[in-house]
C-alpha atoms as a PDB file:
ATOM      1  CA  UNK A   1     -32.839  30.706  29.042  1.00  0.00           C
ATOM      2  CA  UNK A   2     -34.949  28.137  27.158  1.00  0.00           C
ATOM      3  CA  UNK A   3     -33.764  26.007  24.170  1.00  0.00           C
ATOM      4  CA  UNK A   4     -34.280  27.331  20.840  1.00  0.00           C
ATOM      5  CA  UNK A   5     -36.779  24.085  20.251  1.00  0.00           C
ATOM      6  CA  UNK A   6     -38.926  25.048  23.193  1.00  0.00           C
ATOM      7  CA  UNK A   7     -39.773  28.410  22.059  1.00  0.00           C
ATOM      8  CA  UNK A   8     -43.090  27.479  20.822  1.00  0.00           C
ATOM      9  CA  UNK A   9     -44.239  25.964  23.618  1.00  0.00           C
ATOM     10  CA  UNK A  10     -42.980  28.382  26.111  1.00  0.00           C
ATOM     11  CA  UNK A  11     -44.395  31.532  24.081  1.00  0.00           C
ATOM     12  CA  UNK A  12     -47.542  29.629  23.973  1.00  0.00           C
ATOM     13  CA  UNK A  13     -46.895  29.167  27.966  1.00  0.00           C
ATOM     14  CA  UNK A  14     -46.378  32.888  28.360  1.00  0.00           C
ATOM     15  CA  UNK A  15     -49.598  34.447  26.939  1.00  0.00           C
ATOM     16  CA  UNK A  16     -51.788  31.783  28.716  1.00  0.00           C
ATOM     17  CA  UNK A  17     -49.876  32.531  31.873  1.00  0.00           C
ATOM     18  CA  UNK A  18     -50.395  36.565  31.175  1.00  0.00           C
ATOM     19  CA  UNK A  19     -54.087  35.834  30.555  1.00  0.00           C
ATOM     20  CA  UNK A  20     -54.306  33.868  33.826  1.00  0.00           C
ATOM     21  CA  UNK A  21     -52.467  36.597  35.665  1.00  0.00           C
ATOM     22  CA  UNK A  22     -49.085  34.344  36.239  1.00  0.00           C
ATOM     23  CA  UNK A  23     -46.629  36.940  36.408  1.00  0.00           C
ATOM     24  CA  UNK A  24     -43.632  34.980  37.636  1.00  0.00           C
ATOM     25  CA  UNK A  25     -41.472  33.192  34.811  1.00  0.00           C
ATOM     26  CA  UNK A  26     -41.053  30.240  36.597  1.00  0.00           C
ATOM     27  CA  UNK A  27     -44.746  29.500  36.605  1.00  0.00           C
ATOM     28  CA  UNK A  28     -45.163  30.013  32.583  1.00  0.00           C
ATOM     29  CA  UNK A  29     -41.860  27.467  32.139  1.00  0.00           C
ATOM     30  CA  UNK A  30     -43.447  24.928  34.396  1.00  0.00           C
ATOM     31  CA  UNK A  31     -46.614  25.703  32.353  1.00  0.00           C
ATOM     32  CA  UNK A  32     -44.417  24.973  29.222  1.00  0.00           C
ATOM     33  CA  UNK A  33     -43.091  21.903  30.434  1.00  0.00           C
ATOM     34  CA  UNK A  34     -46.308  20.577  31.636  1.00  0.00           C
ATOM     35  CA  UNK A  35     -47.703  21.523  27.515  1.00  0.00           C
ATOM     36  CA  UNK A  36     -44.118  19.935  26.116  1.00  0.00           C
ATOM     37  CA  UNK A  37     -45.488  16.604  27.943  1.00  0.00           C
ATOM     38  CA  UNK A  38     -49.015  16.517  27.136  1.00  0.00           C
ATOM     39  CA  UNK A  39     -48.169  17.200  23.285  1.00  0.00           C
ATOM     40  CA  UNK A  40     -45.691  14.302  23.636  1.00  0.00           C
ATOM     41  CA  UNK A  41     -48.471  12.154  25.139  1.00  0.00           C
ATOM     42  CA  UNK A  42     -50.725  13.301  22.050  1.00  0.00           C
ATOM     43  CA  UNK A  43     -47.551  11.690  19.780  1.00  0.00           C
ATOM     44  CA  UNK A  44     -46.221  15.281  18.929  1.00  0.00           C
ATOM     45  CA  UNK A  45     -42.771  16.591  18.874  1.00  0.00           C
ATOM     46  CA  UNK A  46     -42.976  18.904  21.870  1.00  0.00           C
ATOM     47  CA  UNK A  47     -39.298  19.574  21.767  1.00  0.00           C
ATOM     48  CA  UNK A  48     -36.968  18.497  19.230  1.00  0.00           C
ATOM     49  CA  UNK A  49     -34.054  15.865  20.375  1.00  0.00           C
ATOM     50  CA  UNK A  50     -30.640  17.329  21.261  1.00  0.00           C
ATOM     51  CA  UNK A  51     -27.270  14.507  21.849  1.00  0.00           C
ATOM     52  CA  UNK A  52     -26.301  14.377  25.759  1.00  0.00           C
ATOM     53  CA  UNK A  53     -23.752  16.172  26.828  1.00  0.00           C
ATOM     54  CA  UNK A  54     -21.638  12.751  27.028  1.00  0.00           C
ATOM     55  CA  UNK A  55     -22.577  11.962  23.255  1.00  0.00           C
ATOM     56  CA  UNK A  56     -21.668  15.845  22.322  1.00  0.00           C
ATOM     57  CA  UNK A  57     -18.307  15.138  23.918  1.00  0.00           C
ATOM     58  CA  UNK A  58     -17.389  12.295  21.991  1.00  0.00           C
ATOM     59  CA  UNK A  59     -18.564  13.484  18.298  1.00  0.00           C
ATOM     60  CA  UNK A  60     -16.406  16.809  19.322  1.00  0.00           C
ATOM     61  CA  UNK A  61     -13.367  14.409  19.979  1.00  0.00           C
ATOM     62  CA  UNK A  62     -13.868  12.536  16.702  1.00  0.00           C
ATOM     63  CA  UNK A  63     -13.918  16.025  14.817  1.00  0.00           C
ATOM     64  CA  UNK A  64     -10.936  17.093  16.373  1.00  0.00           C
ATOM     65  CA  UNK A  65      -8.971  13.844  15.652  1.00  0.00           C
ATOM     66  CA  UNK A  66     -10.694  13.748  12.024  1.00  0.00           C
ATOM     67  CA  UNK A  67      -9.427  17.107  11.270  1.00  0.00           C
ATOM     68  CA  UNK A  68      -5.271  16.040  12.692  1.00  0.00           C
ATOM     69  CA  UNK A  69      -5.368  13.208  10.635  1.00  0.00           C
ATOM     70  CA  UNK A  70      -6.524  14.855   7.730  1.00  0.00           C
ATOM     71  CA  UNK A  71      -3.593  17.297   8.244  1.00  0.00           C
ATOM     72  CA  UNK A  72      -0.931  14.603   8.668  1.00  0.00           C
ATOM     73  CA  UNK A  73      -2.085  12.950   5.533  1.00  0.00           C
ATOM     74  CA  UNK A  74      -2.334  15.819   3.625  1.00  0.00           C
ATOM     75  CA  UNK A  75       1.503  17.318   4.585  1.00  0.00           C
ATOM     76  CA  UNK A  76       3.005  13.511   4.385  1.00  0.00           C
ATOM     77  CA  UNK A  77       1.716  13.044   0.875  1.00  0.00           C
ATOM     78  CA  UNK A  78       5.308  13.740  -0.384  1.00  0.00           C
ATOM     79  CA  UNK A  79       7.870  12.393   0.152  1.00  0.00           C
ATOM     80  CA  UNK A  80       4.755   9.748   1.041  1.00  0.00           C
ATOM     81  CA  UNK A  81       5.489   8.987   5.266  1.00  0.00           C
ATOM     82  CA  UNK A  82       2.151   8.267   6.268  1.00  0.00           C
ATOM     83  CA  UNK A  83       2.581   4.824   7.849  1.00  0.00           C
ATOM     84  CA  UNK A  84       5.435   6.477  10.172  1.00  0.00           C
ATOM     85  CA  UNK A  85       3.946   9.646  11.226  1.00  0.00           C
ATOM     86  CA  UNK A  86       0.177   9.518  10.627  1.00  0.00           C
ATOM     87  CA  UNK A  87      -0.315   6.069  12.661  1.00  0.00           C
ATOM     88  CA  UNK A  88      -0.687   7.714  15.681  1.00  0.00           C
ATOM     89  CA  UNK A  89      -3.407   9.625  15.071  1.00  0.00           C
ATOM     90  CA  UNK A  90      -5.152   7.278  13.215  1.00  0.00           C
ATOM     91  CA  UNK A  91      -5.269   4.325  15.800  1.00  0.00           C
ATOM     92  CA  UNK A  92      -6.772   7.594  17.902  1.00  0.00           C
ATOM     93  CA  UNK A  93      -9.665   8.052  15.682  1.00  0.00           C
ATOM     94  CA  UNK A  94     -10.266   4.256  15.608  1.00  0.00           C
ATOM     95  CA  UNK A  95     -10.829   4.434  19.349  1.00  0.00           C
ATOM     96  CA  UNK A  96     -13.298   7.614  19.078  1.00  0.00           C
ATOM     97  CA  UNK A  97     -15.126   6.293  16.814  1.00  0.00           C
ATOM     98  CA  UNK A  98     -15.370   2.887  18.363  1.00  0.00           C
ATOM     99  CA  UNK A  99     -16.543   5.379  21.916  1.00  0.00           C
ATOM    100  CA  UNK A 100     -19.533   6.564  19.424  1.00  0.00           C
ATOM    101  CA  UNK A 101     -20.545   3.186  18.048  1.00  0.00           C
ATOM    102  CA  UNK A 102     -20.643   1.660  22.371  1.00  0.00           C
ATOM    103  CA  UNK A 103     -21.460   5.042  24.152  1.00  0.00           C
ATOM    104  CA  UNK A 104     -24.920   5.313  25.984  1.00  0.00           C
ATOM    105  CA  UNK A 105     -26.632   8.484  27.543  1.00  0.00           C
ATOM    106  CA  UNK A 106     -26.581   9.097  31.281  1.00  0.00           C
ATOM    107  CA  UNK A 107     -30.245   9.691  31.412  1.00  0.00           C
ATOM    108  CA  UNK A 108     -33.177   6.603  31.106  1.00  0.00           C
ATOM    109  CA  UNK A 109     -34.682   8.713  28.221  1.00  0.00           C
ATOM    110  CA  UNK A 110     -31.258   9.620  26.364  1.00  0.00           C
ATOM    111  CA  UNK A 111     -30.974   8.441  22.742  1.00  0.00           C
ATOM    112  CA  UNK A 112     -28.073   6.089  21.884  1.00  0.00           C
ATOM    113  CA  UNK A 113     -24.910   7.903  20.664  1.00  0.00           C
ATOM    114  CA  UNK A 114     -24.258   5.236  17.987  1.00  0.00           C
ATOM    115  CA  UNK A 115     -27.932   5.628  16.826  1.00  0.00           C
ATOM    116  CA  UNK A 116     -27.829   9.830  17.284  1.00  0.00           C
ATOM    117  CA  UNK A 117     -24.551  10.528  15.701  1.00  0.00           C
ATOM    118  CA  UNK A 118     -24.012   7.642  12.761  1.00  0.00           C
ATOM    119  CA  UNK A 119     -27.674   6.680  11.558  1.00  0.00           C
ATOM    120  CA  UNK A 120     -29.568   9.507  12.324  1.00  0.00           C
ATOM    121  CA  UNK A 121     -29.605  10.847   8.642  1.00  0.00           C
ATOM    122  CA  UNK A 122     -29.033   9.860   5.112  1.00  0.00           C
ATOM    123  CA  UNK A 123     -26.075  11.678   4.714  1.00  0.00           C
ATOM    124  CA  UNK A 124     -24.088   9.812   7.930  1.00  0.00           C
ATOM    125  CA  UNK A 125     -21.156  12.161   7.697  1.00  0.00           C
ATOM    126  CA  UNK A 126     -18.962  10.611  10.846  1.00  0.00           C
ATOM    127  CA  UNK A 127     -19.163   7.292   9.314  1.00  0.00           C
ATOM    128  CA  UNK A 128     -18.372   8.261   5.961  1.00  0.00           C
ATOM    129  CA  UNK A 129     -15.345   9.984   7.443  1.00  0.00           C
ATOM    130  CA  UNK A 130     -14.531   6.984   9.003  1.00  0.00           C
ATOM    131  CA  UNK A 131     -14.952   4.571   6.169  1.00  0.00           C
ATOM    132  CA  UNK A 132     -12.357   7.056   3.772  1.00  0.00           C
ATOM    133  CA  UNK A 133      -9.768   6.803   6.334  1.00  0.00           C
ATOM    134  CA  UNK A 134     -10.076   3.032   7.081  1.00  0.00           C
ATOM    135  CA  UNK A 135      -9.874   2.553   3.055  1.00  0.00           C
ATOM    136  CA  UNK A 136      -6.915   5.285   2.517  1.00  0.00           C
ATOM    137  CA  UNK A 137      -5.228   3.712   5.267  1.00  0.00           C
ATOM    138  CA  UNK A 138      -5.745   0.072   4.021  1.00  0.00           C
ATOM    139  CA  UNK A 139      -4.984   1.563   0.314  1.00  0.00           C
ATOM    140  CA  UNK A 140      -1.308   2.527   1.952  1.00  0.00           C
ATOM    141  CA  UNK A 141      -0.928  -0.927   2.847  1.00  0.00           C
ATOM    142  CA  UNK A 142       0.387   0.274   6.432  1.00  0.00           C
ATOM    143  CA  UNK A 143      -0.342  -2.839   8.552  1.00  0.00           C
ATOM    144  CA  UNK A 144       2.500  -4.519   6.161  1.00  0.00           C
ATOM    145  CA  UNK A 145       5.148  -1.800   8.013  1.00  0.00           C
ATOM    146  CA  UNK A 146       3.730  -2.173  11.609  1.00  0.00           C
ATOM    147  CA  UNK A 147       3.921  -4.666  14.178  1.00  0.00           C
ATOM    148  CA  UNK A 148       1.098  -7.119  15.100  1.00  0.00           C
ATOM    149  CA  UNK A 149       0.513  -4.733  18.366  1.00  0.00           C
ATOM    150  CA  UNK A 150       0.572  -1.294  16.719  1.00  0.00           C
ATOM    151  CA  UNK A 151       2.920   0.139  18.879  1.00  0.00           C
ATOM    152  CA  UNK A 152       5.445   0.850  15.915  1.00  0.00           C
ATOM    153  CA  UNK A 153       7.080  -0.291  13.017  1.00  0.00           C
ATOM    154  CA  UNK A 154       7.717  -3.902  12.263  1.00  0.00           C
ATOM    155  CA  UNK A 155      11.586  -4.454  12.854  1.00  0.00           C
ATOM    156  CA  UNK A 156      12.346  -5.314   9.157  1.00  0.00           C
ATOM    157  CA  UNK A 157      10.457  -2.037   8.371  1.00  0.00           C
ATOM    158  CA  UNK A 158      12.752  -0.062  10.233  1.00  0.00           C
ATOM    159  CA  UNK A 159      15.694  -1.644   9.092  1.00  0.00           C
ATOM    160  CA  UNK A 160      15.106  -0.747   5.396  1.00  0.00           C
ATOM    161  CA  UNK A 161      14.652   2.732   6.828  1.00  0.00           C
ATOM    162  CA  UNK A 162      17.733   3.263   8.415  1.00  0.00           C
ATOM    163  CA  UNK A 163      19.521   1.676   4.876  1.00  0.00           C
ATOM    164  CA  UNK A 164      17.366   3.774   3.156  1.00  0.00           C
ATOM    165  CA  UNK A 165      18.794   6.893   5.636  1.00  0.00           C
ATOM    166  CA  UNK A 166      22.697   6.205   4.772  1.00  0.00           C
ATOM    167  CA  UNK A 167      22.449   5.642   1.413  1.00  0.00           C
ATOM    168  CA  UNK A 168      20.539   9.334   0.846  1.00  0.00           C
ATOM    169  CA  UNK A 169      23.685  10.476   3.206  1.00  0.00           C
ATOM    170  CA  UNK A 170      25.580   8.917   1.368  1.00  0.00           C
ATOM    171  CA  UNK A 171      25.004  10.343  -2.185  1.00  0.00           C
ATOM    172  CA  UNK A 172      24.792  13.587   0.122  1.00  0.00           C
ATOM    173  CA  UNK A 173      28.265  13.563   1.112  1.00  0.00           C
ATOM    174  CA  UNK A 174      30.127  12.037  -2.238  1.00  0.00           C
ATOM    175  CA  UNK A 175      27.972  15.107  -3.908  1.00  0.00           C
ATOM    176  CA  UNK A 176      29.679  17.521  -1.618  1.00  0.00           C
ATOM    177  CA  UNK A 177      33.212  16.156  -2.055  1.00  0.00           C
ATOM    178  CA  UNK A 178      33.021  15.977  -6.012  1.00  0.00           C
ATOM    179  CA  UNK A 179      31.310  19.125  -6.525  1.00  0.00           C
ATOM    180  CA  UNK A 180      34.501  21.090  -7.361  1.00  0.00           C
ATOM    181  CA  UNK A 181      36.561  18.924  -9.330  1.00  0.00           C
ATOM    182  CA  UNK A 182      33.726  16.846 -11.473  1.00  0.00           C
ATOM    183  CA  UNK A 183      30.969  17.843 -14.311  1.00  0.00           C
ATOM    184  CA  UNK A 184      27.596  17.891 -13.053  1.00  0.00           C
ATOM    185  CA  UNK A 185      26.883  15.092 -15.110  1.00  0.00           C
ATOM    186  CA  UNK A 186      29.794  12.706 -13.473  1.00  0.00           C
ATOM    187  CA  UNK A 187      29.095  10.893 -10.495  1.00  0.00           C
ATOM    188  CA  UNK A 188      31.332   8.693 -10.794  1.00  0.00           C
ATOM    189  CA  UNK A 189      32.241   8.888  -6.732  1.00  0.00           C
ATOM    190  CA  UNK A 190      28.751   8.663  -5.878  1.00  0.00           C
ATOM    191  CA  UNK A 191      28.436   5.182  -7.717  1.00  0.00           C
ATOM    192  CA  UNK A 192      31.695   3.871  -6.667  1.00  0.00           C
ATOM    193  CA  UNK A 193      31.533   4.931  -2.895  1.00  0.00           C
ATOM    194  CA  UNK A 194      27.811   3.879  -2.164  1.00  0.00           C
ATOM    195  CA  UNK A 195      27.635   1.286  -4.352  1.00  0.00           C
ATOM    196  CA  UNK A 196      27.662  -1.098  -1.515  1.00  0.00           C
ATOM    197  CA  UNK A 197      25.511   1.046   0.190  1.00  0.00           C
ATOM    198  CA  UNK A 198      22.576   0.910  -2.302  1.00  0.00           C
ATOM    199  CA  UNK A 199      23.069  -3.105  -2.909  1.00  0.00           C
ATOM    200  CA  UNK A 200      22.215  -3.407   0.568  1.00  0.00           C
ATOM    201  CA  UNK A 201      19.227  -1.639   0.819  1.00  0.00           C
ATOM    202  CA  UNK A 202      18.104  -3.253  -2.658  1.00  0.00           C
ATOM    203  CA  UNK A 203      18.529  -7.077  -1.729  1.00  0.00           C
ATOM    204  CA  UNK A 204      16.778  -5.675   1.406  1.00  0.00           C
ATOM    205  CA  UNK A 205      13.693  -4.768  -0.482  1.00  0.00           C
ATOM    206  CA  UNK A 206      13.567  -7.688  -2.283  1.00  0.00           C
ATOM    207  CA  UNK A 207      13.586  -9.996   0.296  1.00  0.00           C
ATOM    208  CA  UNK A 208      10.821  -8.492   1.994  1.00  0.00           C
ATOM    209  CA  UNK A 209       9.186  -8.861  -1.175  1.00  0.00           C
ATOM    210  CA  UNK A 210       9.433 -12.093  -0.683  1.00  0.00           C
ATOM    211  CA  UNK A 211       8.395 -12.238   2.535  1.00  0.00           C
ATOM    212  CA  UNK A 212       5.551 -10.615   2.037  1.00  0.00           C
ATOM    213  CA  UNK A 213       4.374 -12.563  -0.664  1.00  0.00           C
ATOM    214  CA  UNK A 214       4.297 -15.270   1.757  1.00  0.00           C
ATOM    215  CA  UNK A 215       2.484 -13.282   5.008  1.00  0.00           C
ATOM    216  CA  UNK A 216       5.025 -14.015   6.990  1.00  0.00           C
ATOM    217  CA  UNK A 217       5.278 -10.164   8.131  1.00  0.00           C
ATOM    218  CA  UNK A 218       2.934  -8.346   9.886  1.00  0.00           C
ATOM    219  CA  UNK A 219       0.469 -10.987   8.755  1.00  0.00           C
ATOM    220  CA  UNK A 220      -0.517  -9.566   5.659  1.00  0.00           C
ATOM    221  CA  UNK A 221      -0.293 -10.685   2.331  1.00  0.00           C
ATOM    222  CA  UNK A 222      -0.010  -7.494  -0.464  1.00  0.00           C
ATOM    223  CA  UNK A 223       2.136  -5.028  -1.848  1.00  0.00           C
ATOM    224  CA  UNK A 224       4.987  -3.376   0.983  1.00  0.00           C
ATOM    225  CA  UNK A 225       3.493  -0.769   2.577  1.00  0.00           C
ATOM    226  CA  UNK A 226       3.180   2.502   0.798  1.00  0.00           C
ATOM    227  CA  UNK A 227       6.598   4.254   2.584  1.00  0.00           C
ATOM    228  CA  UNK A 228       8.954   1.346   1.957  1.00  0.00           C
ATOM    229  CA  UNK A 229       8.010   1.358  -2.033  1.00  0.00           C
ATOM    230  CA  UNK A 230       7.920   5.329  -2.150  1.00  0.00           C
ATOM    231  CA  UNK A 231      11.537   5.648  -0.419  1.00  0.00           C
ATOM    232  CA  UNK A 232      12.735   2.468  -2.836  1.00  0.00           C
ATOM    233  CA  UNK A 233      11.216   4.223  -6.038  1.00  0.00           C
ATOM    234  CA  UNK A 234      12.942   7.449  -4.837  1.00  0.00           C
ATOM    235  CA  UNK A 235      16.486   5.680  -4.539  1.00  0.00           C
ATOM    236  CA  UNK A 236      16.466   3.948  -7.693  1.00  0.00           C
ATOM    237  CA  UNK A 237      15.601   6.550  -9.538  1.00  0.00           C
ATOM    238  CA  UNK A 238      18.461   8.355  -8.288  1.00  0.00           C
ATOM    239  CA  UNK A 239      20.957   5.880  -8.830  1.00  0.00           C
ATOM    240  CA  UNK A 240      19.490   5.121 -12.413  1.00  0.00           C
ATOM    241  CA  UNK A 241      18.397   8.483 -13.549  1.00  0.00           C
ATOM    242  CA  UNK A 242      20.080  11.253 -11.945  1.00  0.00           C
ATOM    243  CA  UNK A 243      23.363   9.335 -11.164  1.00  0.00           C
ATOM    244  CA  UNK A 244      23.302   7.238 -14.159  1.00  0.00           C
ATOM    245  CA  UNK A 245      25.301   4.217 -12.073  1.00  0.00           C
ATOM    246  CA  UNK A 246      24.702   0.314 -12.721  1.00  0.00           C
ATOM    247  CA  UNK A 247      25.115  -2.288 -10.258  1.00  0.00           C
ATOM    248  CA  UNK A 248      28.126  -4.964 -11.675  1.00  0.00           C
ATOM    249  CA  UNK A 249      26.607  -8.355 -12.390  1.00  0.00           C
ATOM    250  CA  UNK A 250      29.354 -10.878 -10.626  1.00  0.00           C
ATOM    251  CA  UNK A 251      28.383 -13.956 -12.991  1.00  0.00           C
ATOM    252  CA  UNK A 252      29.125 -11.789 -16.280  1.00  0.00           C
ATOM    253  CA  UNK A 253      31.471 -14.512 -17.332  1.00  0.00           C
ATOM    254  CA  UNK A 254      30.274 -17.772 -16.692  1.00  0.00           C
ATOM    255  CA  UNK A 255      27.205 -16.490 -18.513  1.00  0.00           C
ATOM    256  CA  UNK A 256      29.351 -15.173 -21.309  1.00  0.00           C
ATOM    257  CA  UNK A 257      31.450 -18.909 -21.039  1.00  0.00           C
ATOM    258  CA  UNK A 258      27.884 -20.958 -21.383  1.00  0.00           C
ATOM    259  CA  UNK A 259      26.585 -18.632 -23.986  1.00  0.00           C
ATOM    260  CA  UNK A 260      29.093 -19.499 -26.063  1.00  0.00           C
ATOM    261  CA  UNK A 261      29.254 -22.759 -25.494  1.00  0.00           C
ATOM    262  CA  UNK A 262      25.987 -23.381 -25.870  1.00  0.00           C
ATOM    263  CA  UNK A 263      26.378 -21.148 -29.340  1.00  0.00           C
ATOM    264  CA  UNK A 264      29.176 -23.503 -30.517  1.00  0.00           C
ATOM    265  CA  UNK A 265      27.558 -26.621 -30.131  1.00  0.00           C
ATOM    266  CA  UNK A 266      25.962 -26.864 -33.464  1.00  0.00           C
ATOM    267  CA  UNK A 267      29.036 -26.212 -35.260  1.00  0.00           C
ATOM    268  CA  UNK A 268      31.094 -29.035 -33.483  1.00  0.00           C
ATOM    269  CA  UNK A 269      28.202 -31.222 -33.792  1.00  0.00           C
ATOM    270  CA  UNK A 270      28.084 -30.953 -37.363  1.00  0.00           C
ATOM    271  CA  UNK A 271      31.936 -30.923 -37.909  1.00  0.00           C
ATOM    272  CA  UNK A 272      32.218 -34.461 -35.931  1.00  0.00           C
ATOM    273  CA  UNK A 273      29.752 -36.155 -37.970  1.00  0.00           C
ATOM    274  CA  UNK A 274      31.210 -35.180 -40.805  1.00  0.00           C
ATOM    275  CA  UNK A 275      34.804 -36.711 -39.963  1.00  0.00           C
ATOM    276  CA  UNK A 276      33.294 -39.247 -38.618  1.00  0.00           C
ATOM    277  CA  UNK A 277      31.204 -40.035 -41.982  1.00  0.00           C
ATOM    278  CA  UNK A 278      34.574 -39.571 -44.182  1.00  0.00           C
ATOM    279  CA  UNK A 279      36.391 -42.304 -42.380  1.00  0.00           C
ATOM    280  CA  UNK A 280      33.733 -44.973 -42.529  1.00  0.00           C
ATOM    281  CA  UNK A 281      33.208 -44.230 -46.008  1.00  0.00           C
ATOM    282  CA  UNK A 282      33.488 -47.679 -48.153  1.00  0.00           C
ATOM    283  CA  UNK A 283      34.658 -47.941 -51.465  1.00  0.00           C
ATOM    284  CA  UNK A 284      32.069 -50.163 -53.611  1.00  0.00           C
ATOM    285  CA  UNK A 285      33.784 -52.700 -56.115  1.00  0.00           C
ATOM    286  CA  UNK A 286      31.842 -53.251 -59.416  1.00  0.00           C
ATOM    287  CA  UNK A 287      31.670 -56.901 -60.395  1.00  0.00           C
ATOM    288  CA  UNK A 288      32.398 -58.280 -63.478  1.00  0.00           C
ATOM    289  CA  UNK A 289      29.535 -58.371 -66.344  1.00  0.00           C
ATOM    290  CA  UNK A 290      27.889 -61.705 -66.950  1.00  0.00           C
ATOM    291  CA  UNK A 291      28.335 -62.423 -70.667  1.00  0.00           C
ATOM    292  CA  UNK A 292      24.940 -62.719 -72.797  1.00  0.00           C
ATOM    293  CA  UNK A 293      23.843 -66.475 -73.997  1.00  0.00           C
ATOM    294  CA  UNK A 294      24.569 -65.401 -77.830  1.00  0.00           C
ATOM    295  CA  UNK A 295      28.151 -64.943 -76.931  1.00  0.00           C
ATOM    296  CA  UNK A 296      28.384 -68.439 -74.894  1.00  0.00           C
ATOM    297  CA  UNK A 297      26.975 -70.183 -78.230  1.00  0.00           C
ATOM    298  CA  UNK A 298      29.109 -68.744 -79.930  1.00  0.00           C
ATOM    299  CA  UNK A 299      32.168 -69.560 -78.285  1.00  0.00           C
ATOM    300  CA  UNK A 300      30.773 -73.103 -77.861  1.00  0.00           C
ATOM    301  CA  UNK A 301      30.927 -73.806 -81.640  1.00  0.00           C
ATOM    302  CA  UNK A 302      34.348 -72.196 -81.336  1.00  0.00           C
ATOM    303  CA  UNK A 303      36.107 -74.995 -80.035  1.00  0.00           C
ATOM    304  CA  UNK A 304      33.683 -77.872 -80.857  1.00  0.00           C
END
């Protein structure tokens, strides 16, 4: 059967071949053809342009790996895991859509893929697919939990996870052991038993916060990547919130000793000079009036 786009042409075909007395149908499509070629000679569209089978093949690949990835994003959301399970599929798309962007017909006469599929129309919906996952993926910060080669995550990255692992087993099992003798509102096992626990995975984070500021992981220089902070918000807030525990500070008391020595130093500074002041204290000695020259007359004629 004949495209939809030929139609035209080969109805066209049809009654000139029934007025000419051409009864079989291959005659009237060879007809059609030969009209299809002079109206493209003339500079009219004799049949509108279809994508190759080739080009087909590809833009039904990056649909199918558009729609996956949209799934895995959309079921990772929370707890947020899209770095660890989406990556996968999204390195996938990269590759289809790169296979659009370099893929050629078979046939001399074929349109470009690239050209067919992305540019085509104003509305370019492959590449705006592609540009929302490239941006949520760069959004997430991912690269900054994978390894250089994208075959996994970065081994600092998986580290934090596995801390991140025992310390949610561990409030998990101090829950279960304290459940029958203890309020709901004292956890007092859960901070005292996976207190190390939790310091671990917290100096953890922070040094990779450092790192990071520095791009010396992954290359990358930006927040962690959107798992690590999501499973580090999650355990604080149970440690703070829910379990109400506080991590010790070891240098309580030489802060507490400088504080106050720092505190005191006005009043011994003040207390020395003022001994100091008392001792050097002198004592002034008046001297002795000098009589007035009406008394020395006087005492003159005295005693002459």
């Amino acid at each position: 059967m004949a495209p939809p786009c030929r139609l035209l042409p080969l109805a066209v075909a049809l009654t000139l071949g029934l007025a000419a007395g051409l009864d079989a149908p291959g005659e009237a499509e060879e007809l059609a053809a030969g009209m299809a070629a002079e109206l493209r000679a003339a500079g009219l569209p004799g049949d509108l342009p279809e994508l190759e089978p080739e080009c087909r093949r590809l833009l039904t690949a990056f649909a199918e790996g558009s729609a996956m990835l949209s799934g895995c994003l959309a079921r990772r959301a929370r707890p947020v895991r899209l770095c660890q399970a989406c990556g996968g599929l999204y390195r996938g798309l990269l590759v289809q859509y790169g296979d659009i962007a370099r893929a050629v017909g078979n046939s001399s006469e074929s349109h470009n893929c690239a050209k067919s599929i992305l540019t085509s129309d104003r509305l370019q919906v492959v590449v705006t697919l592609s540009a929302f996952f490239n941006e949520t993926w760069e959004a997430a910060n991912c690269a900054n939990c994978i390894k250089n080669n994208s075959e996994g995550l970065s081994n600092s990255t998986q580290e934090f996870m596995d801390l991140f692992n025992k310390s949610l087993t561990c409030f998990e099992h101090n829950l279960q052991g304290q459940a029958i003798d203890l309020s709901p509102n004292n956890y007092t096992e859960v901070c005292k038993n996976c207190n190390g626990t939790y310091k671990n995975l917290n100096d953890l984070y922070n040094k990779l916060q450092r790192l990071n500021r520095h791009g010396e992981e992954s290359g990358h220089s930006a927040h962690l990547c959107i798992d690590v902070e999501d499973a580090m918000n999650i355990t604080r807030k149970l440690w703070s919130r829910t379990f109400n525990c506080s991590v010790p500070c070891s240098d309580t008391v030489p802060v507490i000793a400088v504080s106050s020595f720092i505190l005191f130093l006005p009043v011994v500074f003040y207390l020395s000079s003022f001994l100091h002041s008392k001792q050097k204290k002198r004592i002034l000695i008046l001297p002795k009036r000098i009589q007035s020259n009406a008394s020395l007359v006087n005492i003159q004629e005295k005693y002459s």
